[in-house]
N, C-alpha and C. Protein backbone atom coordinates (compact mmCIF):
# COMPACT_ATOMS: atom_id res chain seq x y z
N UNK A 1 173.55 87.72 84.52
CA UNK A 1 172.54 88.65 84.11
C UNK A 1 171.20 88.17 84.66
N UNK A 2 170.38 89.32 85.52
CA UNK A 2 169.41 88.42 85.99
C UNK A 2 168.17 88.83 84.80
N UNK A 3 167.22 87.96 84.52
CA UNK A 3 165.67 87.90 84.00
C UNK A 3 165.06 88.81 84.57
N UNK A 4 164.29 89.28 83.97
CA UNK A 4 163.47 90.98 84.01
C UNK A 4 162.04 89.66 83.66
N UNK A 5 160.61 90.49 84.46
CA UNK A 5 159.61 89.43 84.79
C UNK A 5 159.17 90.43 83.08
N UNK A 6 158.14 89.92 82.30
CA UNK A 6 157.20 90.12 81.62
C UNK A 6 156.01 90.61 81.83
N UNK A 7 155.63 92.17 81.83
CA UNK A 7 154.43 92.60 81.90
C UNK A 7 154.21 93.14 81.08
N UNK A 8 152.65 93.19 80.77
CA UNK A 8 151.65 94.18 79.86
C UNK A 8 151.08 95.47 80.72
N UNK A 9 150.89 95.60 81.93
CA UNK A 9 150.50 97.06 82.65
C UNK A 9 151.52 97.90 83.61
N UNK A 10 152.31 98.07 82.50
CA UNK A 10 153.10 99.14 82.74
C UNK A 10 154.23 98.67 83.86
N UNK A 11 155.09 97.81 83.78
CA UNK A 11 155.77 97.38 85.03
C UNK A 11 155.00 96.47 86.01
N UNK A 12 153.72 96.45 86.44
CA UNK A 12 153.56 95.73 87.67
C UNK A 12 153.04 94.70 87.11
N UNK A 13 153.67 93.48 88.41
CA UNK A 13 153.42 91.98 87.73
C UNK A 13 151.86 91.82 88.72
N UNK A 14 151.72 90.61 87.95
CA UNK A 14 149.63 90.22 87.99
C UNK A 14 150.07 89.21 89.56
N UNK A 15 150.01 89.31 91.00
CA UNK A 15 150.71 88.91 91.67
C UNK A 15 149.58 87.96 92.44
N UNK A 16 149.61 86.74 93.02
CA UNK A 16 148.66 86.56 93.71
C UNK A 16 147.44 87.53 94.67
N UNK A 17 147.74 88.42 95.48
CA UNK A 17 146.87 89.65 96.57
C UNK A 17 145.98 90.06 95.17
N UNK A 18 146.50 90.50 94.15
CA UNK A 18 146.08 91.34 93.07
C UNK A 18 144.33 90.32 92.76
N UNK A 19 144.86 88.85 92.25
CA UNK A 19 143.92 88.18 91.77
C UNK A 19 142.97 88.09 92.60
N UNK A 20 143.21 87.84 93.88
CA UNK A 20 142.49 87.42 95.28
C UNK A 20 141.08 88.78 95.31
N UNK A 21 141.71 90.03 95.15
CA UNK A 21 141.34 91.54 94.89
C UNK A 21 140.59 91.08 94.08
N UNK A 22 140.99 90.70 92.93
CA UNK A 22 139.51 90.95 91.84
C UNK A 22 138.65 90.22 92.15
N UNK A 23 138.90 88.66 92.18
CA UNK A 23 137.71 87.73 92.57
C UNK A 23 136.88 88.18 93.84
N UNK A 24 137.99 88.57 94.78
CA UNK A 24 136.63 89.22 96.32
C UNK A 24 136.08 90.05 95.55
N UNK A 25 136.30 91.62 94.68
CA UNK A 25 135.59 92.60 94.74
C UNK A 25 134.49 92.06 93.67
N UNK A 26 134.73 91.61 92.82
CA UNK A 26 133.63 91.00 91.90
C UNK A 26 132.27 89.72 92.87
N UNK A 27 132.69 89.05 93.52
CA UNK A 27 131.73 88.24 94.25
C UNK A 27 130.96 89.13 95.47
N UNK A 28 131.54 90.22 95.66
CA UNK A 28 131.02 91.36 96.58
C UNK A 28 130.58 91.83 95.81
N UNK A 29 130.37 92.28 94.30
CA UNK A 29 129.46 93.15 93.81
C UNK A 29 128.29 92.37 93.78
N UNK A 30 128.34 91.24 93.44
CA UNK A 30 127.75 90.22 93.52
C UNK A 30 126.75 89.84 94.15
N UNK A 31 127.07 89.72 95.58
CA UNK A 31 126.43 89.61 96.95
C UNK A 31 125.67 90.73 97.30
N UNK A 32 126.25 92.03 96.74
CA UNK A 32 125.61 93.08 97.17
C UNK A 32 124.51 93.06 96.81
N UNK A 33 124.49 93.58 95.29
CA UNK A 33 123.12 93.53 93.72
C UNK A 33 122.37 92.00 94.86
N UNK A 34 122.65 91.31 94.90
CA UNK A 34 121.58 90.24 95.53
C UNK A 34 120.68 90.83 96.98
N UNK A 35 122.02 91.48 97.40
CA UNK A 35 120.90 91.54 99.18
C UNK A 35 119.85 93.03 98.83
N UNK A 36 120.70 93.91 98.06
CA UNK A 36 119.80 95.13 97.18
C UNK A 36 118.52 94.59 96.79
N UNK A 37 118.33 93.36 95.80
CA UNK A 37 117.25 92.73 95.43
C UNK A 37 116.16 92.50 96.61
N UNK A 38 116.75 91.50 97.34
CA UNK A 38 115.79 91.10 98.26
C UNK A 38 115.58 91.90 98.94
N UNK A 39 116.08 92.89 99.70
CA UNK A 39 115.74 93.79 100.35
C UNK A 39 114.43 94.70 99.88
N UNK A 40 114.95 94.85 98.44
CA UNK A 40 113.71 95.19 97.66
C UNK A 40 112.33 94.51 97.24
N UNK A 41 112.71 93.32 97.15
CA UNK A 41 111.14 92.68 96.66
C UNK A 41 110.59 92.72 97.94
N UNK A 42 111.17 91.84 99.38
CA UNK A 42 110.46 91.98 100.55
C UNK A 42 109.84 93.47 100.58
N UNK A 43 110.65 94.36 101.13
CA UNK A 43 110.08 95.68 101.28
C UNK A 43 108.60 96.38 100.27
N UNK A 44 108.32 95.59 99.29
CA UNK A 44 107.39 95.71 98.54
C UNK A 44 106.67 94.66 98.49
N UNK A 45 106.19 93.59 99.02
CA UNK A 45 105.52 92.35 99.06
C UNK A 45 104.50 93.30 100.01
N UNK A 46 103.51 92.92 99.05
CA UNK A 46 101.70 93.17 99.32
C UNK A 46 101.59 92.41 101.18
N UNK A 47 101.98 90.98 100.86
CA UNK A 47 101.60 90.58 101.85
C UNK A 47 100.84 89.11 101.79
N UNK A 48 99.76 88.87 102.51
CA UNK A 48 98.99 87.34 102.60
C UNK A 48 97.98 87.50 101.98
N UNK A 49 97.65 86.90 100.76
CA UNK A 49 95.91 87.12 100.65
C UNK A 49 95.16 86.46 101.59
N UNK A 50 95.03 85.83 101.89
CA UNK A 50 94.52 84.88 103.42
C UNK A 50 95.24 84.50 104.52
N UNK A 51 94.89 84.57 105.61
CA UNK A 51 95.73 84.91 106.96
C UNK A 51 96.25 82.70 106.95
N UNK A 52 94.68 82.41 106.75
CA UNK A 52 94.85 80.42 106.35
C UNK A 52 94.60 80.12 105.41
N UNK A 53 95.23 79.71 104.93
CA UNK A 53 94.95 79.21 103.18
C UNK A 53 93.74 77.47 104.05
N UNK A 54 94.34 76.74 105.15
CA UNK A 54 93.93 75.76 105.00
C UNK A 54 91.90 76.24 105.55
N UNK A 55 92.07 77.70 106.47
CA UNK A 55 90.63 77.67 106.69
C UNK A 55 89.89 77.94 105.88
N UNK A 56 90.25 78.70 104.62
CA UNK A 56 89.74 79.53 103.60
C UNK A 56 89.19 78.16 102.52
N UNK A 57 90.27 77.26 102.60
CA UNK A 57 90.15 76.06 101.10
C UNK A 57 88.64 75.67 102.41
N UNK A 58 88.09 75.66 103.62
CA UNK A 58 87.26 74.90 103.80
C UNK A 58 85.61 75.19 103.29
N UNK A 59 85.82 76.49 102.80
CA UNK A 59 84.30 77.07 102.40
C UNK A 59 84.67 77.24 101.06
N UNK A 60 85.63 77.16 100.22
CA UNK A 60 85.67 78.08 98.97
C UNK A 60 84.70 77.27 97.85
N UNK A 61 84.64 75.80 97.94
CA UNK A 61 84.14 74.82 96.82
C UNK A 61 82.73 75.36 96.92
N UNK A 62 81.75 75.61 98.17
CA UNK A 62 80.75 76.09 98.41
C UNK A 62 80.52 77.41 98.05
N UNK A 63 81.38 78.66 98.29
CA UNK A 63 81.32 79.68 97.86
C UNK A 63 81.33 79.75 96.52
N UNK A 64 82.00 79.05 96.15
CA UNK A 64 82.28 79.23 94.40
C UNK A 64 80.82 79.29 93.72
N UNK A 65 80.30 77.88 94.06
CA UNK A 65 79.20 77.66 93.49
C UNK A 65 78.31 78.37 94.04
N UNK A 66 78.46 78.97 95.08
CA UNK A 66 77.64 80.10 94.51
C UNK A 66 77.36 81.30 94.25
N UNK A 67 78.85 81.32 94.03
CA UNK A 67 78.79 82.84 93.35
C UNK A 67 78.29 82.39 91.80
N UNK A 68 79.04 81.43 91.53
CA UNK A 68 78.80 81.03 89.88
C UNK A 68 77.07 80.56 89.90
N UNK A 69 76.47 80.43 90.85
CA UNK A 69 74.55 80.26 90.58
C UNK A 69 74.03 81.70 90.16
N UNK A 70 75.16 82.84 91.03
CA UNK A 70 74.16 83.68 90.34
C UNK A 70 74.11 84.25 89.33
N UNK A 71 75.10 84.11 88.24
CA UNK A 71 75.13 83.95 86.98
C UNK A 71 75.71 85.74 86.31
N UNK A 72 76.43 85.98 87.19
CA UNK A 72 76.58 87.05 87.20
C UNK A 72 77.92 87.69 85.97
N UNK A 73 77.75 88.69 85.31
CA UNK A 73 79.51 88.89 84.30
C UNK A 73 79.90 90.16 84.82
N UNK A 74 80.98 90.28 84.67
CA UNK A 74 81.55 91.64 85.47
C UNK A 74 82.43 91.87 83.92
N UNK A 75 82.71 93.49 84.20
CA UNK A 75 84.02 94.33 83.85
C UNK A 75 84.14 95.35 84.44
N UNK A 76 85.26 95.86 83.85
CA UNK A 76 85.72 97.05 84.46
C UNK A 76 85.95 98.25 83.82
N UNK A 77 85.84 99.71 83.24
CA UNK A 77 86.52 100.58 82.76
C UNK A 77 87.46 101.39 83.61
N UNK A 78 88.41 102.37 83.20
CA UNK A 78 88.66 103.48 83.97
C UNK A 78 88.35 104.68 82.57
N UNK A 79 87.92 106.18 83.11
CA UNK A 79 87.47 106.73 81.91
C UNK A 79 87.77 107.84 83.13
N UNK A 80 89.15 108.79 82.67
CA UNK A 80 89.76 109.97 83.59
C UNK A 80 90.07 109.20 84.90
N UNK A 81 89.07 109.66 85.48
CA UNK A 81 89.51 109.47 87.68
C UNK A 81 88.58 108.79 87.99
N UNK A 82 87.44 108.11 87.13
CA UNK A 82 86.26 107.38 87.17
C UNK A 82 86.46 106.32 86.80
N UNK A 83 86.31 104.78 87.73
CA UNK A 83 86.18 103.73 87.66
C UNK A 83 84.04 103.05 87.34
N UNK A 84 84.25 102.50 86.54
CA UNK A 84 82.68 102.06 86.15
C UNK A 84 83.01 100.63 86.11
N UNK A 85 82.50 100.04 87.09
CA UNK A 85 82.55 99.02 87.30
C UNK A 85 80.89 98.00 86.55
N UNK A 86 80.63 97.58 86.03
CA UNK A 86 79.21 96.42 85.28
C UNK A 86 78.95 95.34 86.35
N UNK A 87 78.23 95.11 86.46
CA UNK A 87 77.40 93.74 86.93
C UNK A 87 76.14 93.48 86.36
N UNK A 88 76.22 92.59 85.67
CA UNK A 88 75.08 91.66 84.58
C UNK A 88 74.84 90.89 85.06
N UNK A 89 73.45 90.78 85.59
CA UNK A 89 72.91 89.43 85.52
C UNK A 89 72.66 88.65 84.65
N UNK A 90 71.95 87.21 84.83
CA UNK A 90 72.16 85.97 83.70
C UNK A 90 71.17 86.76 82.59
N UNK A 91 70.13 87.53 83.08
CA UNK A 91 69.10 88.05 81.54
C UNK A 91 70.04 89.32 81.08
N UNK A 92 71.13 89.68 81.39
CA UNK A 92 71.71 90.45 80.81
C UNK A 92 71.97 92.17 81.50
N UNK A 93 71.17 92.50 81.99
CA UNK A 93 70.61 93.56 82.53
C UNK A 93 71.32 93.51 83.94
N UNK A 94 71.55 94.79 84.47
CA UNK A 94 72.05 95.10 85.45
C UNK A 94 71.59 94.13 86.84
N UNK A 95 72.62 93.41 87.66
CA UNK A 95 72.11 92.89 88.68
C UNK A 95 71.88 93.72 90.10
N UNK A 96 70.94 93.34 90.48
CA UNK A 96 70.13 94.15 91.79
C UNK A 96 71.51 93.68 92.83
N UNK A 97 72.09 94.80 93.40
CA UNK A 97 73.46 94.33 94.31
C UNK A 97 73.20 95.01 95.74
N UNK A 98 72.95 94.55 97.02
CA UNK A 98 72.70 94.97 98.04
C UNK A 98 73.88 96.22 98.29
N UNK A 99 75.05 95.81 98.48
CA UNK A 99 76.46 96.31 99.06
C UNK A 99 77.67 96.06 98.19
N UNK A 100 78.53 96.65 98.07
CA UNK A 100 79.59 96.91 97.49
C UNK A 100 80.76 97.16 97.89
N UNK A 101 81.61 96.88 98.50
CA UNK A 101 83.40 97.24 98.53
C UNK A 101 84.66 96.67 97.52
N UNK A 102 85.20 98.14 97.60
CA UNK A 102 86.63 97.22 96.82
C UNK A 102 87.73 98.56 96.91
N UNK A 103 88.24 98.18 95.84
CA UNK A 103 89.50 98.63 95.80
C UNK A 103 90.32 98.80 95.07
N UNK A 104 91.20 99.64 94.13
CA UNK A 104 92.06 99.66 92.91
C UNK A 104 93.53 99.49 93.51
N UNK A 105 94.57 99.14 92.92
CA UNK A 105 95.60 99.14 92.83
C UNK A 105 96.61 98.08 92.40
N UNK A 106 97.91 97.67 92.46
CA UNK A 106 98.55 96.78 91.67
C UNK A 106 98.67 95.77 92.17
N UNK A 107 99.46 94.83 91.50
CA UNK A 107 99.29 92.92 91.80
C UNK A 107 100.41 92.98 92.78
N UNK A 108 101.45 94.15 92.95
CA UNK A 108 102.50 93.37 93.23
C UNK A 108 103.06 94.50 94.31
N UNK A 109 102.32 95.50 94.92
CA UNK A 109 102.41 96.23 95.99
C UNK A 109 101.49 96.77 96.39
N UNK A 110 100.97 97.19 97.58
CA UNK A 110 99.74 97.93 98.17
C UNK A 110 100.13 99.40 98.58
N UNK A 111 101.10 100.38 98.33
CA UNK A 111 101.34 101.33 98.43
C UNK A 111 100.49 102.44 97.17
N UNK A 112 99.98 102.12 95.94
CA UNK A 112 99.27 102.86 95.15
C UNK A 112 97.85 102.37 95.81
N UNK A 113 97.35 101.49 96.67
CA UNK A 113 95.85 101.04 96.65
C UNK A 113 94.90 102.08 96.90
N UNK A 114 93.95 101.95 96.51
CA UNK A 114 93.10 103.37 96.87
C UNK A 114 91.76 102.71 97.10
N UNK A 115 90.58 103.14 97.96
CA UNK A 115 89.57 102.23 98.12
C UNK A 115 88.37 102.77 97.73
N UNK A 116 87.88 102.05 97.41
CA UNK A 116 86.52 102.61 96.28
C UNK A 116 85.32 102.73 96.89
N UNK A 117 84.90 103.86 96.69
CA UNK A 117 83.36 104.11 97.37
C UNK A 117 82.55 103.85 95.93
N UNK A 118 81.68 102.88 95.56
CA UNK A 118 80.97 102.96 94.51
C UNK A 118 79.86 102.96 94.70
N UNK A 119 78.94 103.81 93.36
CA UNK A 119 77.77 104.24 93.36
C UNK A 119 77.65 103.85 92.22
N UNK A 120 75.77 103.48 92.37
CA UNK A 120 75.37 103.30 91.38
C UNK A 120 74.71 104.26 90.04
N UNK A 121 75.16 104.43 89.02
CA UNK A 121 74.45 105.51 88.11
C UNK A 121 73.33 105.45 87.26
N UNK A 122 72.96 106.04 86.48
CA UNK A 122 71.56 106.25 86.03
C UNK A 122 71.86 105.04 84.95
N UNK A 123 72.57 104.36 84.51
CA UNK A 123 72.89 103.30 83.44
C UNK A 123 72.97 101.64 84.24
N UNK A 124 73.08 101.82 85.09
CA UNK A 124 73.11 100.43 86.25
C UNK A 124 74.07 100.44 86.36
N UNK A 125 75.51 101.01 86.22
CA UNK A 125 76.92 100.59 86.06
C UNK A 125 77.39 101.49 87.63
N UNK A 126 78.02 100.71 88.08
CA UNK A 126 79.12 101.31 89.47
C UNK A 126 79.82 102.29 89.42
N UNK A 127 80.07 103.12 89.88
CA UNK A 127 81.24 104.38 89.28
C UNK A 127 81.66 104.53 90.68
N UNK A 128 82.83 104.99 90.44
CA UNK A 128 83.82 105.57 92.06
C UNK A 128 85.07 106.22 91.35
N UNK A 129 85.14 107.44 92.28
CA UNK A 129 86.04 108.52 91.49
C UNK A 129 87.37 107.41 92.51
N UNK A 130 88.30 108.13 92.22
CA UNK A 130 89.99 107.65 91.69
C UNK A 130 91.07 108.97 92.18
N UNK A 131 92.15 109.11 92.70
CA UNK A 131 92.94 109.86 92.75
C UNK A 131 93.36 109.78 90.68
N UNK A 132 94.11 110.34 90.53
CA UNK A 132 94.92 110.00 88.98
C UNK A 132 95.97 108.58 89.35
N UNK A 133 96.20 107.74 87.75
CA UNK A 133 96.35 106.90 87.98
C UNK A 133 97.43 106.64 87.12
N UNK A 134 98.65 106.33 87.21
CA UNK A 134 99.75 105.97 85.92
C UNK A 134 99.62 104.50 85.38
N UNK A 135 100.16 104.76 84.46
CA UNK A 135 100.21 103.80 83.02
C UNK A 135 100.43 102.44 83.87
N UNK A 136 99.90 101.65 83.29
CA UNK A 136 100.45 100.49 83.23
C UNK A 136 99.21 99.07 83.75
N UNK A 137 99.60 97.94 84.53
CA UNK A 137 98.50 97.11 84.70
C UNK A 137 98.17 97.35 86.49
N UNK A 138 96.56 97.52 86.14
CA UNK A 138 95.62 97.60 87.76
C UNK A 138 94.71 96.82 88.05
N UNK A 139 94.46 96.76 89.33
CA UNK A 139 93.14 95.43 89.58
C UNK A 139 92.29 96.02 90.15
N UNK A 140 91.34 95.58 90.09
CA UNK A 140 90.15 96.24 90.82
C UNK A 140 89.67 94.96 90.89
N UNK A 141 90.02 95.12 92.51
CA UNK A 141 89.17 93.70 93.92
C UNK A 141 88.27 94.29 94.53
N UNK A 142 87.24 93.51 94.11
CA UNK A 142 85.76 93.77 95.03
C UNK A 142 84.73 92.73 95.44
N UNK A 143 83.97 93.26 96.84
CA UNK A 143 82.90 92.01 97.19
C UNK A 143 81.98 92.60 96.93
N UNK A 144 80.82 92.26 95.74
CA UNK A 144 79.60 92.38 95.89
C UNK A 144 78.60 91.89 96.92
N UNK A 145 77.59 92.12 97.63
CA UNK A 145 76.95 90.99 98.28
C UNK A 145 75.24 91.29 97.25
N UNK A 146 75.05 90.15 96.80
CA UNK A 146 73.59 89.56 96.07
C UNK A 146 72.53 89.75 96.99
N UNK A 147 71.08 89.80 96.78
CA UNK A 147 70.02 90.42 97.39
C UNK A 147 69.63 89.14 98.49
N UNK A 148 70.27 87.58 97.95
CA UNK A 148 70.08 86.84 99.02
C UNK A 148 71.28 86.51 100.09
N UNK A 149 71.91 87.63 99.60
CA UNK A 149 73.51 87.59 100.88
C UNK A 149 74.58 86.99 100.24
N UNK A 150 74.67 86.21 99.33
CA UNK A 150 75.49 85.73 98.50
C UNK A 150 76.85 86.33 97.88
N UNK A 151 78.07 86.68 98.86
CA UNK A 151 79.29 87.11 98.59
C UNK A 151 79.54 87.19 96.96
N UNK A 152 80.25 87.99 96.23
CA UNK A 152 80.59 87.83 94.61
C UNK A 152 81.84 88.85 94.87
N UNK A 153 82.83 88.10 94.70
CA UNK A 153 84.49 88.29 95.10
C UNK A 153 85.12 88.29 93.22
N UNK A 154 85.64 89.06 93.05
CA UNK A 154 86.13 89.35 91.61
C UNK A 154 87.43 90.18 91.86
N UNK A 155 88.47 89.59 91.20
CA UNK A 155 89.63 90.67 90.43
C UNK A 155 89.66 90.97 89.11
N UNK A 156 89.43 91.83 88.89
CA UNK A 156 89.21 92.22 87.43
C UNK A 156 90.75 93.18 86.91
N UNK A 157 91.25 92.87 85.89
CA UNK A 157 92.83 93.57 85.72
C UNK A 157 92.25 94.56 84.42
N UNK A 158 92.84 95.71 84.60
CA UNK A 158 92.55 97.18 83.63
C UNK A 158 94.28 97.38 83.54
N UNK A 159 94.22 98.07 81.93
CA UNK A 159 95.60 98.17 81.58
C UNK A 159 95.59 99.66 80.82
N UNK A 160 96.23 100.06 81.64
CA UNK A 160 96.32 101.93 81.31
C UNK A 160 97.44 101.55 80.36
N UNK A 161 96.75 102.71 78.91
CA UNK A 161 97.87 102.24 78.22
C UNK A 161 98.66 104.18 78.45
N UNK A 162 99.93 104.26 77.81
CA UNK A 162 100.84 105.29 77.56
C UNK A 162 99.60 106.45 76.79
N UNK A 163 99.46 107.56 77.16
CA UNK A 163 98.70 108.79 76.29
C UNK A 163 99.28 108.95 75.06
């Protein structure tokens, strides 16, 4: 009398090819979800903030100080499609700012960035209109330049909350 094998799925035995099958298709799902990932974060990487980190570290100790001499505090609002950007000088009061550039958008892609034309309003505060803007966290990077030429480089982060 010959022995009949023991299965639970219906007749077919669990055979070596079978196991080999699951472990490849599972380490291939695997591999996949991974190259999906990277494919994705690269494809969304902003990029370099500095082309040399080593030429940039050679002025920054100097720059610093003096952006920090001129004693300057910043913020930021957004209020609708209007960005109002502050600059205080050390007596408190709006600082006298030759020039202005910057820019809104996120920490972690440059495809929403939008670039800011700002003006100054009847309150001393910066304003620059905005396409519309969704929920969540934004930066607004800008160079002031000071009345004695003095660069003032700021990221300031604004957090749109849900309506």
């Amino acid at each position: 009398m010959a022995e009949t094998e023991q299965t639970t799925d219906g007749g077919k035995p669990l055979t070596g090819a079978k196991v080999f099958a699951i472990f490849a298709g599972a380490f291939a799902l695997i591999i996949g979800v991974n190259l999906f990932m990277a494919w994705n974060a690269i494809g969304t990487f902003p990029g370099l903030e500095t082309k040399s980190a080593y030429v940039a570290n050679q002025t920054f100790n100097a720059e610093r100080k003096a952006q920090e001499a001129l004693g300057w505090e910043t913020s930021a609002t957004i209020e609708g499609e209007t960005v109002h950007l502050t600059i205080l000088g050390p007596d408190g009061k709006p600082a006298r700012v030759e020039g202005i550039e910057g820019t809104i958008g996120r920490a972690t892609q440059r495809t929403d960035d939008q670039v800011l034309a700002f003006r100054q309003n009847e309150f001393g505060a910066h304003v620059a209109e905005v396409a519309p803007l969704d929920v969540g966290k934004w930066d607004v990077r800008f160079v002031a330049t000071a009345v004695n030429g003095t660069p003032f480089r700021q990221r300031l982060q604004i957090i749109l909350p849900e309506s």
